[in-house]
PDB file of N, CA and C in Angstrom:
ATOM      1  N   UNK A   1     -25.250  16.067 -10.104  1.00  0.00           N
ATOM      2  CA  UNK A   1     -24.335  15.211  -9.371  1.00  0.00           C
ATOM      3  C   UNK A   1     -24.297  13.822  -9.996  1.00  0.00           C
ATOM      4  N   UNK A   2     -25.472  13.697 -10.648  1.00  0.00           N
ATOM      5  CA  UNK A   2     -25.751  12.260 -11.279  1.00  0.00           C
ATOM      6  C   UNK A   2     -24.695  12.150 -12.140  1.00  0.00           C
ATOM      7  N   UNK A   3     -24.318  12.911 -13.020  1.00  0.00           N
ATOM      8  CA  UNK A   3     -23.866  13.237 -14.520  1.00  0.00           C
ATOM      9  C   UNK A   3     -22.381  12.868 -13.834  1.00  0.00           C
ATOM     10  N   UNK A   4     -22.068  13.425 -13.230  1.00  0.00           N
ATOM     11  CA  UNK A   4     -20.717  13.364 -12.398  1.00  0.00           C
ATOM     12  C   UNK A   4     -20.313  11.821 -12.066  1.00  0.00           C
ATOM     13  N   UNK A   5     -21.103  11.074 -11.368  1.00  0.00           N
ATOM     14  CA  UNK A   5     -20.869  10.072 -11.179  1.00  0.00           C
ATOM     15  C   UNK A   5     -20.953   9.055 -12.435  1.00  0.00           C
ATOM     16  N   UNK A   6     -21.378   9.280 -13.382  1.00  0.00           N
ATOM     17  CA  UNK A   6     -21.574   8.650 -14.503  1.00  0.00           C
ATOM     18  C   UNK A   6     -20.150   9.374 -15.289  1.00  0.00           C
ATOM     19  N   UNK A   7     -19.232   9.813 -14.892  1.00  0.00           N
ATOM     20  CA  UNK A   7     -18.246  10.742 -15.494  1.00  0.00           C
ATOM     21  C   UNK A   7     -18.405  11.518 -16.379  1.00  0.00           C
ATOM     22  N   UNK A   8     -19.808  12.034 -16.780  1.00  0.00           N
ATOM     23  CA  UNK A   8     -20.393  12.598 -17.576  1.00  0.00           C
ATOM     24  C   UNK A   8     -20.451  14.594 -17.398  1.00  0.00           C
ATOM     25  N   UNK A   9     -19.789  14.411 -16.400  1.00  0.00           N
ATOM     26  CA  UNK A   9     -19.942  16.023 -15.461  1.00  0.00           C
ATOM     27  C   UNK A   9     -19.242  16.868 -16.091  1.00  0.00           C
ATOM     28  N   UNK A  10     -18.349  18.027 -15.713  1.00  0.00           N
ATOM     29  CA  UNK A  10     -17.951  19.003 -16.366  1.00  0.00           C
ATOM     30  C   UNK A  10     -16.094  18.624 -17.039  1.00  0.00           C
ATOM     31  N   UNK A  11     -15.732  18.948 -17.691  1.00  0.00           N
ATOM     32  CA  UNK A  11     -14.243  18.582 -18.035  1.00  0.00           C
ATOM     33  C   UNK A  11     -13.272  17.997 -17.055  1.00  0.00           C
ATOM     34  N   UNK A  12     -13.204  19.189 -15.696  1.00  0.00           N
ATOM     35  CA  UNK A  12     -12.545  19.053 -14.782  1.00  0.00           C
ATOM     36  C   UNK A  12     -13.016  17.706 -13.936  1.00  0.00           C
ATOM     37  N   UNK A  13     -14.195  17.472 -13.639  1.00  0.00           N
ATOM     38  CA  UNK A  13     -14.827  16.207 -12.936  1.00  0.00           C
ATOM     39  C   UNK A  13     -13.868  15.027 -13.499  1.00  0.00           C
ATOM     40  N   UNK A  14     -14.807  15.282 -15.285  1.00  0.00           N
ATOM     41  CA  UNK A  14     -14.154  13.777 -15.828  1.00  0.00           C
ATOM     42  C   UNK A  14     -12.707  13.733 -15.679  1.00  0.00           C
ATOM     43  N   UNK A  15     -11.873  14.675 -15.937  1.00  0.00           N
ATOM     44  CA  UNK A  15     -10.979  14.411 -16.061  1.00  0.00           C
ATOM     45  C   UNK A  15     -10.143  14.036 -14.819  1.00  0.00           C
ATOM     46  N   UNK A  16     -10.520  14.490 -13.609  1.00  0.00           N
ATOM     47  CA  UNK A  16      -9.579  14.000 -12.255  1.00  0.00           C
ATOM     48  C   UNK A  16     -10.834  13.029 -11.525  1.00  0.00           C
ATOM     49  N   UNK A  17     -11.511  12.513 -12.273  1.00  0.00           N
ATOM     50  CA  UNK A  17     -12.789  11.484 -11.525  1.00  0.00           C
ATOM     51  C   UNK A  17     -13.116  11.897  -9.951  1.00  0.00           C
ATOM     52  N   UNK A  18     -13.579  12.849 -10.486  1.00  0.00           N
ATOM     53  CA  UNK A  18     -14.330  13.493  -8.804  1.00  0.00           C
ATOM     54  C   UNK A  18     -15.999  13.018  -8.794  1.00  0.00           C
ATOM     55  N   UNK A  19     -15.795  12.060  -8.577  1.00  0.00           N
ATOM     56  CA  UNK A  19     -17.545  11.714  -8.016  1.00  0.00           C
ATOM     57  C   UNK A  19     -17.945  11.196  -6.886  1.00  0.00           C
ATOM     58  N   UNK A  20     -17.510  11.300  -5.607  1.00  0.00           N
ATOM     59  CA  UNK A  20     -17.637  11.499  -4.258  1.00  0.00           C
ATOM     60  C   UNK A  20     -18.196  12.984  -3.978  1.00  0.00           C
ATOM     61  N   UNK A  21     -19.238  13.133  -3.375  1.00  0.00           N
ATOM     62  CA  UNK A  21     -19.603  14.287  -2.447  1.00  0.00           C
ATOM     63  C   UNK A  21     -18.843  14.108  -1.402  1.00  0.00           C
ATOM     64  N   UNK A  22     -18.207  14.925  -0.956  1.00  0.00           N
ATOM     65  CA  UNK A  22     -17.954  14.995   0.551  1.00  0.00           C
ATOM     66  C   UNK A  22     -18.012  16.104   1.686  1.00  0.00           C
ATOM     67  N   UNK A  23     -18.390  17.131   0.729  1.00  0.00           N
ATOM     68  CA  UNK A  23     -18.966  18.311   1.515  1.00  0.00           C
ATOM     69  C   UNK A  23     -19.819  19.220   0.841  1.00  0.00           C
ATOM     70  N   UNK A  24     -20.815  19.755   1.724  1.00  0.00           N
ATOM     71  CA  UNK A  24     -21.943  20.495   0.775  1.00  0.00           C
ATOM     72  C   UNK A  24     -22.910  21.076   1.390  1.00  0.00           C
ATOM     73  N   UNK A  25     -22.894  22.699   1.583  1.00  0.00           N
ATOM     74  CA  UNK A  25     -24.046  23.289   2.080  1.00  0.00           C
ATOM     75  C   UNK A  25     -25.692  23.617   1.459  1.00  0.00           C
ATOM     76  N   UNK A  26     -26.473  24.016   2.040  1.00  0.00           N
ATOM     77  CA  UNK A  26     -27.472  24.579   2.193  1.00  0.00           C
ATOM     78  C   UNK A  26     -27.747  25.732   1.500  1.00  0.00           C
ATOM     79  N   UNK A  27     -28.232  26.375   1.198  1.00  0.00           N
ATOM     80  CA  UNK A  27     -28.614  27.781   1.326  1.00  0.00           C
ATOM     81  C   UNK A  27     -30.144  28.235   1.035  1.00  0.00           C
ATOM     82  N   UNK A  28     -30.418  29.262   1.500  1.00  0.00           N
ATOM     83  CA  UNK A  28     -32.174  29.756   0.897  1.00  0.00           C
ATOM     84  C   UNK A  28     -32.161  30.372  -0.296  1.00  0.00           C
ATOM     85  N   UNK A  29     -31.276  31.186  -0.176  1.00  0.00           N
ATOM     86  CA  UNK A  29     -30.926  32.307  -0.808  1.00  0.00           C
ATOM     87  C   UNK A  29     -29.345  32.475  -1.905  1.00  0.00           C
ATOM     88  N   UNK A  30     -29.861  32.263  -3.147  1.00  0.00           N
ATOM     89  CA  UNK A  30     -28.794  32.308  -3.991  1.00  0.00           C
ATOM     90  C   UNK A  30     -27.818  32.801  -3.740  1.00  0.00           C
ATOM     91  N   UNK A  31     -28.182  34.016  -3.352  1.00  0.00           N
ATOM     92  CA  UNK A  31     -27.012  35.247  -3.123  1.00  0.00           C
ATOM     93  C   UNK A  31     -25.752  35.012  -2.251  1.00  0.00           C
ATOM     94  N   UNK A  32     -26.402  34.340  -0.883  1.00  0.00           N
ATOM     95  CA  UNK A  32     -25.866  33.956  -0.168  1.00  0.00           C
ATOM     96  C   UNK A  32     -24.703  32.649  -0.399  1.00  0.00           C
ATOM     97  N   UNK A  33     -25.166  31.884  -0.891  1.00  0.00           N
ATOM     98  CA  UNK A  33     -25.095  30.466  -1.451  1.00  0.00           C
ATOM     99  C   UNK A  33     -23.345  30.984  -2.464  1.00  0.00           C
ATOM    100  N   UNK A  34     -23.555  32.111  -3.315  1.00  0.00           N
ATOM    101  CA  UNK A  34     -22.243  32.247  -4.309  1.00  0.00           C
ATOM    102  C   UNK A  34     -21.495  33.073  -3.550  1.00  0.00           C
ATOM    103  N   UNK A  35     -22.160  33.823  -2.046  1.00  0.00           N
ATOM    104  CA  UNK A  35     -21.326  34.561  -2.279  1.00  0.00           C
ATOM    105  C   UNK A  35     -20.213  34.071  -1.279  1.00  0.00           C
ATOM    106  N   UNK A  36     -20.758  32.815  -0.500  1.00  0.00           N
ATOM    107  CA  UNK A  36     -20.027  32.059   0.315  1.00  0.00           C
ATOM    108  C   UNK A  36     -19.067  30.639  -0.199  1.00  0.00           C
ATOM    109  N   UNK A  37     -19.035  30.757  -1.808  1.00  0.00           N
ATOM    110  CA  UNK A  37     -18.344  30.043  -2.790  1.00  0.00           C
ATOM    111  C   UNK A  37     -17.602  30.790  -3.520  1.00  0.00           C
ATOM    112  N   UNK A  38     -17.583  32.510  -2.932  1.00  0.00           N
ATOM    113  CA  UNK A  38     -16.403  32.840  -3.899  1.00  0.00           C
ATOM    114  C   UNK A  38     -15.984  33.488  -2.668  1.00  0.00           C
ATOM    115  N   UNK A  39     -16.134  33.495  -1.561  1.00  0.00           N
ATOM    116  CA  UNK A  39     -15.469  32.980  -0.285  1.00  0.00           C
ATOM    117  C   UNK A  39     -14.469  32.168   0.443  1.00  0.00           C
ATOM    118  N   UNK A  40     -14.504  30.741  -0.062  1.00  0.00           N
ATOM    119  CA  UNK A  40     -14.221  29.383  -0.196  1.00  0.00           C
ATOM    120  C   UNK A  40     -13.082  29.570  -1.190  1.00  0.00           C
ATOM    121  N   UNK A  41     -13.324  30.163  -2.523  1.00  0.00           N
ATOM    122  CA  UNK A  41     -12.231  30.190  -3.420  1.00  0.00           C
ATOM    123  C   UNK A  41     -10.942  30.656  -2.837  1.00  0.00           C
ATOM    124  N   UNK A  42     -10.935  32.013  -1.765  1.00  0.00           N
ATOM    125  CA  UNK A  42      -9.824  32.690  -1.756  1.00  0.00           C
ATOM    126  C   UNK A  42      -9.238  31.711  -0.361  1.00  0.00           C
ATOM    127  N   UNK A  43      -9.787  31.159   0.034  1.00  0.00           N
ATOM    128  CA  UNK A  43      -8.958  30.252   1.733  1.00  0.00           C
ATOM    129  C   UNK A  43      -8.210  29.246   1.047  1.00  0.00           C
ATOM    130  N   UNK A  44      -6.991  29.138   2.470  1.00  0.00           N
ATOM    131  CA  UNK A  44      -5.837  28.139   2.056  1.00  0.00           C
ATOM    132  C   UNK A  44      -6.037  26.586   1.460  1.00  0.00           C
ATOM    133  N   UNK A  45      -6.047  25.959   1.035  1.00  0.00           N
ATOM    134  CA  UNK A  45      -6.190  24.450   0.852  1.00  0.00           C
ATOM    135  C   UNK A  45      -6.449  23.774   2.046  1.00  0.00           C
ATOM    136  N   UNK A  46      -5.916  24.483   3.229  1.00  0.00           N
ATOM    137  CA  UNK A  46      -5.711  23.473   4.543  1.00  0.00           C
ATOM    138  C   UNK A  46      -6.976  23.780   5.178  1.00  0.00           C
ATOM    139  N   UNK A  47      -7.341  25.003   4.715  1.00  0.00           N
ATOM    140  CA  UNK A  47      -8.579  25.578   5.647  1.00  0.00           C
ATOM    141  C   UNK A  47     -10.220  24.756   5.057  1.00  0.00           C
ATOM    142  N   UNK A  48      -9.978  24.803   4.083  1.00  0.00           N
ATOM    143  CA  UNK A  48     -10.659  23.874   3.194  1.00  0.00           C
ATOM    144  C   UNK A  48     -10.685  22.855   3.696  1.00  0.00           C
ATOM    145  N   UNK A  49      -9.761  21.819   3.636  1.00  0.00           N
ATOM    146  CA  UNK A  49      -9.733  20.618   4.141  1.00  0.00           C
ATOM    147  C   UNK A  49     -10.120  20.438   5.852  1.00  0.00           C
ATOM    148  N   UNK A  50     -10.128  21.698   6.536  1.00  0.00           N
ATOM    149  CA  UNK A  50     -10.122  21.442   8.037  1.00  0.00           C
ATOM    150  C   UNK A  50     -12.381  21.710   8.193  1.00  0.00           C
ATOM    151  N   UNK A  51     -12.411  22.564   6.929  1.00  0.00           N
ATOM    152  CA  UNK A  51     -13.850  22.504   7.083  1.00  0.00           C
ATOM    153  C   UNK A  51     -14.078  21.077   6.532  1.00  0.00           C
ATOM    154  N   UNK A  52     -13.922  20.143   5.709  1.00  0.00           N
ATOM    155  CA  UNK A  52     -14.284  19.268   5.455  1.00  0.00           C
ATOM    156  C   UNK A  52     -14.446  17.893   6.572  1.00  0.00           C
ATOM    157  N   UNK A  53     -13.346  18.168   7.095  1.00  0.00           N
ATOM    158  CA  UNK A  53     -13.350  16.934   8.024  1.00  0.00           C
ATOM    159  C   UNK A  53     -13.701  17.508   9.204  1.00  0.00           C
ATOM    160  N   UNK A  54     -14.309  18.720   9.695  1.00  0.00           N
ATOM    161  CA  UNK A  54     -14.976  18.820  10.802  1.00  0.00           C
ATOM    162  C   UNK A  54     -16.514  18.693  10.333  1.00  0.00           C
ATOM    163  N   UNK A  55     -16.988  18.246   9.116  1.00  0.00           N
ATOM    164  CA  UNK A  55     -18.459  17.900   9.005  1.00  0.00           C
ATOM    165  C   UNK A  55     -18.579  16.365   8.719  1.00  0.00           C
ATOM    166  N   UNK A  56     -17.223  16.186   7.863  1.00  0.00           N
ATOM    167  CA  UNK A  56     -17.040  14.999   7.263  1.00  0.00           C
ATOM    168  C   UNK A  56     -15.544  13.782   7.586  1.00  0.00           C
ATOM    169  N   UNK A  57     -15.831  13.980   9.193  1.00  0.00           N
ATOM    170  CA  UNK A  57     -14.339  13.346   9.353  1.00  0.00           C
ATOM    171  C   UNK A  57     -14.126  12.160   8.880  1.00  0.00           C
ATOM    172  N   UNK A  58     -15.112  11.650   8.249  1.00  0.00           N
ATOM    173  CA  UNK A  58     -14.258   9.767   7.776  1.00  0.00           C
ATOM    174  C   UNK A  58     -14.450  10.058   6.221  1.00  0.00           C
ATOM    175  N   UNK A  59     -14.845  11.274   5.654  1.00  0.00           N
ATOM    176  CA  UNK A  59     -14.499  12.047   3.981  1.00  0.00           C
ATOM    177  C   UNK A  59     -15.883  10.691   3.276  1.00  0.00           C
ATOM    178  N   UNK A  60     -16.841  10.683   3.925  1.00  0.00           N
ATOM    179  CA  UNK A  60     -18.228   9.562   3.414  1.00  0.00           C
ATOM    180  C   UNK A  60     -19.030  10.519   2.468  1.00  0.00           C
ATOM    181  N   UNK A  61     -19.237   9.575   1.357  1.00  0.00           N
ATOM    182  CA  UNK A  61     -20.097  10.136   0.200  1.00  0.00           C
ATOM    183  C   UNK A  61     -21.323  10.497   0.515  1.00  0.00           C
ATOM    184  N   UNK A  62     -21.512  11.864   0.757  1.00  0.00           N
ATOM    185  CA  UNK A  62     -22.871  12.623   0.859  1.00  0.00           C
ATOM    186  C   UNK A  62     -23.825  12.368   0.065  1.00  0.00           C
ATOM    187  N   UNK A  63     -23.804  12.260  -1.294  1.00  0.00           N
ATOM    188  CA  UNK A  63     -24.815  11.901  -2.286  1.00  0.00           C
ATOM    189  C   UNK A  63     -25.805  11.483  -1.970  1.00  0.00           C
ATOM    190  N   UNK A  64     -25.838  10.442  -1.197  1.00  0.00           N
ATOM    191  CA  UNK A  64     -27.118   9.409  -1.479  1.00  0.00           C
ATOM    192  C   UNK A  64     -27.855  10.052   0.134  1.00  0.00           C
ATOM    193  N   UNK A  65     -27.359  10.605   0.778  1.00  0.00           N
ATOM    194  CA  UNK A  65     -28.084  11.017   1.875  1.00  0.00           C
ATOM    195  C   UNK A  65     -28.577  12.936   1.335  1.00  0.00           C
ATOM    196  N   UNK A  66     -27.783  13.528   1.250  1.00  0.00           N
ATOM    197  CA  UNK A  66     -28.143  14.640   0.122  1.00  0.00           C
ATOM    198  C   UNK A  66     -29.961  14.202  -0.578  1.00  0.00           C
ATOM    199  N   UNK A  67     -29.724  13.372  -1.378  1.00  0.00           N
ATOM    200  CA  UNK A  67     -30.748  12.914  -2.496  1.00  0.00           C
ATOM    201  C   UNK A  67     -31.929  12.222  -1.250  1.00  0.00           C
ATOM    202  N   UNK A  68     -32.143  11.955  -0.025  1.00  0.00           N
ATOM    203  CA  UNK A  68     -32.729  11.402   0.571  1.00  0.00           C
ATOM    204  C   UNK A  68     -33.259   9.990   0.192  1.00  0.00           C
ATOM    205  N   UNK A  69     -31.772   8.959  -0.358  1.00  0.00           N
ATOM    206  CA  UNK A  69     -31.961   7.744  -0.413  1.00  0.00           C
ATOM    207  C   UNK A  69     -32.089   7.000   0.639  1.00  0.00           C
TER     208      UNK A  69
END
């Protein structure tokens, strides 16, 4: 996430400057973890966005609470 914010992250990052967290689960279990991200892939844009702002309604950078700053 560091790399990201330093615009240093993957093509797509640098290139549309995505370095805000604003949503981001948990998991124990890998399995679980991808298989609920290729989950996520197939839902509408809106549905997406309606999970975001029911965890994250004012869209606040997770990062530094994530990282337990």
């Amino acid at each position: 996430m560091w790399k990201h914010k330093l615009g240093e992250g993957s093509l797509f990052t640098s290139k549309y400057k995505l370095t805000i967290l604003i949503y981001a689960e948990e998991y124990d279990n890998i399995g679980d973890a991808i298989a609920m991200e290729k989950q996520l892939k197939n839902w509408h844009k809106q549905w997406k966005w309606n999970l975001v702002k029911q965890n994250n309604p004012k869209l606040e950078d997770w990062y530094f609470t994530l990282k337990g700053w």
